[in-house]
PDB file of N, CA and C in Angstrom:
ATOM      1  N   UNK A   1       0.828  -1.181   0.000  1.00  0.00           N
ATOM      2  CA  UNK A   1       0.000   0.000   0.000  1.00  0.00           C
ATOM      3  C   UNK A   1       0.876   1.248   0.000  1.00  0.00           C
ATOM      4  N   UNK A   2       1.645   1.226   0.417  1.00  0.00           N
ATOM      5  CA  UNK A   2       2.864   2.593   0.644  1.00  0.00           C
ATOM      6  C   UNK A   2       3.321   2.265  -0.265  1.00  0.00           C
ATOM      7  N   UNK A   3       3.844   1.535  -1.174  1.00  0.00           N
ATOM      8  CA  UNK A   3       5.006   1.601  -2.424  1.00  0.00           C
ATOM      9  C   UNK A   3       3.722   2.534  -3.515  1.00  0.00           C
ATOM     10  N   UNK A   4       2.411   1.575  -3.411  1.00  0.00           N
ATOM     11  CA  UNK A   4       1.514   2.217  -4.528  1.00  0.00           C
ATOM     12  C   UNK A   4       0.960   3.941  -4.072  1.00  0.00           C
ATOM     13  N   UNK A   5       1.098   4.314  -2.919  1.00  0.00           N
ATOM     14  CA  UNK A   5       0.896   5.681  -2.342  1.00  0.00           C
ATOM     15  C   UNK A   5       2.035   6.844  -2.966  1.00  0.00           C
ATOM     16  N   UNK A   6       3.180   6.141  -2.434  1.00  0.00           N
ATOM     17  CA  UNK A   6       4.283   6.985  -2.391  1.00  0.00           C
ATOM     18  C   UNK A   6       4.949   7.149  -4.026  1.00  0.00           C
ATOM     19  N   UNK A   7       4.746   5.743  -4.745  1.00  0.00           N
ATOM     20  CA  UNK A   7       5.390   5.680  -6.425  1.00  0.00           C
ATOM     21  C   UNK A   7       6.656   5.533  -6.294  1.00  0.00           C
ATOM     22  N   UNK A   8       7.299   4.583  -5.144  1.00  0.00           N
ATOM     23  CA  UNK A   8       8.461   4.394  -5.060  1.00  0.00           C
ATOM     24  C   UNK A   8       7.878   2.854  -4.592  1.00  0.00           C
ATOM     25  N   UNK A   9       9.080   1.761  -4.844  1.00  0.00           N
ATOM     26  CA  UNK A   9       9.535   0.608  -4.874  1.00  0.00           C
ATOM     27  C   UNK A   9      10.386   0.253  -2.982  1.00  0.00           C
ATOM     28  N   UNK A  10       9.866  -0.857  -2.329  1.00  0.00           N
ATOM     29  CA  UNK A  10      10.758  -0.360  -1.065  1.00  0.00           C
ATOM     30  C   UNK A  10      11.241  -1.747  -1.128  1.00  0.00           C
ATOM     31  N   UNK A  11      12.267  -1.666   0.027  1.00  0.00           N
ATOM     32  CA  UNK A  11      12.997  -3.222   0.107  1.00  0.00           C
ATOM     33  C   UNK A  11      12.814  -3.549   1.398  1.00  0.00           C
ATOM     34  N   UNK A  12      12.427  -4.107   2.171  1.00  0.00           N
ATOM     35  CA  UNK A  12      12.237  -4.082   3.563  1.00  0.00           C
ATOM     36  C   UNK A  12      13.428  -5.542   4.023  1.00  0.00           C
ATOM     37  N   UNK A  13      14.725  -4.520   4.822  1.00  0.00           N
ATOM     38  CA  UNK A  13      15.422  -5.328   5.802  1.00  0.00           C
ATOM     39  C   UNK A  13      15.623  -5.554   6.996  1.00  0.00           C
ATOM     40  N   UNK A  14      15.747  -6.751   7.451  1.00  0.00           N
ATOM     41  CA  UNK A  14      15.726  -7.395   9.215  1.00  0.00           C
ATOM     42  C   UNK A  14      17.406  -6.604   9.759  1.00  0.00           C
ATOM     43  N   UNK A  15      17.522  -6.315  10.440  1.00  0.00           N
ATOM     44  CA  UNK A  15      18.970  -6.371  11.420  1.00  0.00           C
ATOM     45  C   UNK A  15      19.094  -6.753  12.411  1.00  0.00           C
ATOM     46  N   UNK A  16      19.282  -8.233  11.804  1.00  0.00           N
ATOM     47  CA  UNK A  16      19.491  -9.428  13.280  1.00  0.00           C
ATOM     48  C   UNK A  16      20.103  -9.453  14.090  1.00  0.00           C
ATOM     49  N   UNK A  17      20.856  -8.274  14.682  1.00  0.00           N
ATOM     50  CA  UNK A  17      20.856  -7.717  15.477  1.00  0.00           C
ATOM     51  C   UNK A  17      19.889  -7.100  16.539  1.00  0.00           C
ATOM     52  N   UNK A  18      19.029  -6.916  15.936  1.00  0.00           N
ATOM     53  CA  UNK A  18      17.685  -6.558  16.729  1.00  0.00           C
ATOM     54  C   UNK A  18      16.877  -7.576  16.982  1.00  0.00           C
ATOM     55  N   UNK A  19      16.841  -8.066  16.537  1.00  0.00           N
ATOM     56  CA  UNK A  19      15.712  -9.358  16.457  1.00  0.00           C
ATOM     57  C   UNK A  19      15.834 -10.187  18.118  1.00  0.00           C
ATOM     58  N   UNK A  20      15.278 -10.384  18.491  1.00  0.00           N
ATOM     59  CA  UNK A  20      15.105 -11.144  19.807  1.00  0.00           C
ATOM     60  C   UNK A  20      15.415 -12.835  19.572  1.00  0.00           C
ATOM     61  N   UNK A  21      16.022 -13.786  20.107  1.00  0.00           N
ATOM     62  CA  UNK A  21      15.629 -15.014  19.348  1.00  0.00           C
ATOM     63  C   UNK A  21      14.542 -15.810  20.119  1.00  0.00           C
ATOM     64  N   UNK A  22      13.380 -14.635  20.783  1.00  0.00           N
ATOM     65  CA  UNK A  22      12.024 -15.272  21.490  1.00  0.00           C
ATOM     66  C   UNK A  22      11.404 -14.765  20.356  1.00  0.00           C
ATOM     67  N   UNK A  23      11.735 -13.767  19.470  1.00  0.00           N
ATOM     68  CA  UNK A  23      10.830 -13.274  18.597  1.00  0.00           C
ATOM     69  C   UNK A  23       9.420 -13.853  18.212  1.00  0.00           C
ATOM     70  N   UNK A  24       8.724 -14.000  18.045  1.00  0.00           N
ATOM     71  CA  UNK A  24       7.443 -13.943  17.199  1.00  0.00           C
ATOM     72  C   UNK A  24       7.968 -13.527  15.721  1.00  0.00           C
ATOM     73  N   UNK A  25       7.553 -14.702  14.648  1.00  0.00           N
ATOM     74  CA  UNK A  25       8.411 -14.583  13.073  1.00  0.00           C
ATOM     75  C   UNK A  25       7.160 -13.745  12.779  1.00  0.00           C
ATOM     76  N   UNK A  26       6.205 -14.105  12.409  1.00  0.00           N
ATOM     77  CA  UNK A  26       4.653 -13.050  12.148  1.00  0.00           C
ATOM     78  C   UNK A  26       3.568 -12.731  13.295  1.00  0.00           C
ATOM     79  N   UNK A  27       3.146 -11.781  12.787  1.00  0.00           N
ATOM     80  CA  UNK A  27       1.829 -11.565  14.292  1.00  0.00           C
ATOM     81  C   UNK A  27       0.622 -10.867  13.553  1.00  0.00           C
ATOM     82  N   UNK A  28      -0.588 -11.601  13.358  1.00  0.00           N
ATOM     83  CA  UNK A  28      -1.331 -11.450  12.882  1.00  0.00           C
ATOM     84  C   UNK A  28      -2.472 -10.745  13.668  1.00  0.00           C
ATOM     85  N   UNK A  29      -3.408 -10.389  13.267  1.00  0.00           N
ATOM     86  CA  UNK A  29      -4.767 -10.033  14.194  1.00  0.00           C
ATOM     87  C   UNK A  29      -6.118  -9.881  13.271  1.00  0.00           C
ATOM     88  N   UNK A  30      -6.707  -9.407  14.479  1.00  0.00           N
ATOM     89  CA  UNK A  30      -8.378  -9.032  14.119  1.00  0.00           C
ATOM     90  C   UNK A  30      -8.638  -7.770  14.617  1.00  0.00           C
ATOM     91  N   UNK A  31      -9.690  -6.978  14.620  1.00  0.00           N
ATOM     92  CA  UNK A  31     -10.106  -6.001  15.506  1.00  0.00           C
ATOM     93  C   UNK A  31     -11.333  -6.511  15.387  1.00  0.00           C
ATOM     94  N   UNK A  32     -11.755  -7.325  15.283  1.00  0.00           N
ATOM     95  CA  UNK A  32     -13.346  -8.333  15.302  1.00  0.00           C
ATOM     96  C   UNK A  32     -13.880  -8.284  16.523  1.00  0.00           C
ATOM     97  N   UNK A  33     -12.915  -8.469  17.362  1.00  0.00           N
ATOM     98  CA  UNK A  33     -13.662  -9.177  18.818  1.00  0.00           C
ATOM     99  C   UNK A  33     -13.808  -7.661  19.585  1.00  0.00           C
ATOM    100  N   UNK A  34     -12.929  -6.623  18.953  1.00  0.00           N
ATOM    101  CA  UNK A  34     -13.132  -5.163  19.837  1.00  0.00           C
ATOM    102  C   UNK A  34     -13.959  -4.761  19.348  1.00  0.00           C
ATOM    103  N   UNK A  35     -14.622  -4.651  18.186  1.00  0.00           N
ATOM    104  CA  UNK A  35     -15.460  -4.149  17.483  1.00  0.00           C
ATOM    105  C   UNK A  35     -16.449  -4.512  18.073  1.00  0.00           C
ATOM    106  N   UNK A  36     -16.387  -5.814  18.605  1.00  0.00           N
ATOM    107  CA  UNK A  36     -17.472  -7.163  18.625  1.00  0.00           C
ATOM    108  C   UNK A  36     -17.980  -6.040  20.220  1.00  0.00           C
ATOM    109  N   UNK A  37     -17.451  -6.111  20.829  1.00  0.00           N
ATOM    110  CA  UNK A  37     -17.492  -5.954  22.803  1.00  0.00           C
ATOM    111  C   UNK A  37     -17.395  -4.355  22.543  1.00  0.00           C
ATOM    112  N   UNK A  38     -17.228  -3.473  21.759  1.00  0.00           N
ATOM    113  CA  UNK A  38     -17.163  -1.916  22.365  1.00  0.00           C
ATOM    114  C   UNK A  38     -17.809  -1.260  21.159  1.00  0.00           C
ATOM    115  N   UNK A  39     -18.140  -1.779  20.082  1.00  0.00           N
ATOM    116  CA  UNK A  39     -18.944  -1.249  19.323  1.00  0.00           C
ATOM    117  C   UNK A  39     -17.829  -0.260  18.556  1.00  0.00           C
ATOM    118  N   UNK A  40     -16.958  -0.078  18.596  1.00  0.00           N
ATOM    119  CA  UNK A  40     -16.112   0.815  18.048  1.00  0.00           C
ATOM    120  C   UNK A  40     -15.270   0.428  16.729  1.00  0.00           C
ATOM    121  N   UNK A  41     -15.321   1.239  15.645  1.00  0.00           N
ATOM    122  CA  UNK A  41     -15.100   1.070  14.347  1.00  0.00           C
ATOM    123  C   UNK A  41     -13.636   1.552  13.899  1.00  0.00           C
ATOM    124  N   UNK A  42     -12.978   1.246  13.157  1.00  0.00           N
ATOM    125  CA  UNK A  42     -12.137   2.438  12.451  1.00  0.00           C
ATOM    126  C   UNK A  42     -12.784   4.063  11.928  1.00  0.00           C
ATOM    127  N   UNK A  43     -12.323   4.691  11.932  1.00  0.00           N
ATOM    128  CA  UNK A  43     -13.226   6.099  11.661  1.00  0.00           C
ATOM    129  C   UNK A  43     -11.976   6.635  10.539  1.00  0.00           C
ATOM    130  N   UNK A  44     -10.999   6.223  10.285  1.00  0.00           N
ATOM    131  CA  UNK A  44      -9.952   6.596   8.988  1.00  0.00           C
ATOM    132  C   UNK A  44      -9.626   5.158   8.558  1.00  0.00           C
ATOM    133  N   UNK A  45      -9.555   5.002   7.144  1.00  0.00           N
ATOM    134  CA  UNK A  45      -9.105   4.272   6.744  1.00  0.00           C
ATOM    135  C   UNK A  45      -7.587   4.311   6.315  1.00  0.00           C
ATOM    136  N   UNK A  46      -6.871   2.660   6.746  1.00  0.00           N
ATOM    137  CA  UNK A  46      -5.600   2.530   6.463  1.00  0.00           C
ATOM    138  C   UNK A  46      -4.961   3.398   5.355  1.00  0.00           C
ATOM    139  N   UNK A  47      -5.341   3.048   4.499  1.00  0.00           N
ATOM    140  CA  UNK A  47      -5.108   4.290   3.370  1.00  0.00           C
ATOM    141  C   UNK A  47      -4.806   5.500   3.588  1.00  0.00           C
ATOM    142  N   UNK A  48      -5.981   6.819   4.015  1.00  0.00           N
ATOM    143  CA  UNK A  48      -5.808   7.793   4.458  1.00  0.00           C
ATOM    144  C   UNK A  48      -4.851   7.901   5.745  1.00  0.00           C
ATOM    145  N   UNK A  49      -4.507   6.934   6.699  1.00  0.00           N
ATOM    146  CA  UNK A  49      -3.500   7.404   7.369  1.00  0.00           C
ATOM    147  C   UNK A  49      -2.252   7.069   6.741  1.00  0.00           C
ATOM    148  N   UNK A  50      -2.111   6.154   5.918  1.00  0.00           N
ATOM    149  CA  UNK A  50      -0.791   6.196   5.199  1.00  0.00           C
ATOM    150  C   UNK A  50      -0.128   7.613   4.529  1.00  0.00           C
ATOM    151  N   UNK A  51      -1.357   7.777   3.691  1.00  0.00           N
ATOM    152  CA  UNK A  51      -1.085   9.217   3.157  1.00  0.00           C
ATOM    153  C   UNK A  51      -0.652  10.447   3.696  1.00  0.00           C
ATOM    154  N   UNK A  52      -1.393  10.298   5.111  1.00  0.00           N
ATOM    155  CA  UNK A  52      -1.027  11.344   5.854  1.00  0.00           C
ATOM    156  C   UNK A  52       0.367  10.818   6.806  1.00  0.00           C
ATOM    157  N   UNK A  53       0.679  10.190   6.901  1.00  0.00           N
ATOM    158  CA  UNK A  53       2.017   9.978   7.129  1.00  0.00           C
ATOM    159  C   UNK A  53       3.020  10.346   6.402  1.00  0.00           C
ATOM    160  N   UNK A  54       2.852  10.095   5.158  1.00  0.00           N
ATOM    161  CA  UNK A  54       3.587  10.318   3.900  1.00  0.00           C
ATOM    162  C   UNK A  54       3.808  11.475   3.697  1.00  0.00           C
ATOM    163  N   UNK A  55       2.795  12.212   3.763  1.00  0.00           N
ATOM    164  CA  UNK A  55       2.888  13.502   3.774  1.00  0.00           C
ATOM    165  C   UNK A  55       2.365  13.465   1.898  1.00  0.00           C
ATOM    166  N   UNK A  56       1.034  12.871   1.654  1.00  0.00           N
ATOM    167  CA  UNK A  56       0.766  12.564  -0.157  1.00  0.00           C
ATOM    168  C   UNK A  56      -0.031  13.486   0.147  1.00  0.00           C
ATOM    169  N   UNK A  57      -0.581  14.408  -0.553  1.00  0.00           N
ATOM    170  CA  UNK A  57      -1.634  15.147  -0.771  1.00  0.00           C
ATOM    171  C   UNK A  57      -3.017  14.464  -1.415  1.00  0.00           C
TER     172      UNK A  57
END
């Protein structure tokens, strides 16, 4: 989503150096079950905060 925002190509690298070796390799989720129990939605979409990170007009 950011490579197609920004119009640049990215390479994303580890520095295993950082890496913990308790790490967690992926970490997935939901916001299902918060949604589910507090009624509460996203109110920006991923998108629009990318952009505004980016600083895209």
């Amino acid at each position: 989503m950011v490579e197609n925002i920004s119009g640049h190509s990215m390479e994303v690298r580890v520095n295993p150096a950082f890496v913990r070796a308790n790490e967690v390799p992926r970490l997935l989720g939901s916001n299902a079950l918060l949604r589910q129990h507090t009624g509460l939605a996203p109110q920006i979409p991923l998108h629009e905060t990318l952009r505004w990170m980016l600083g895209v007009e």
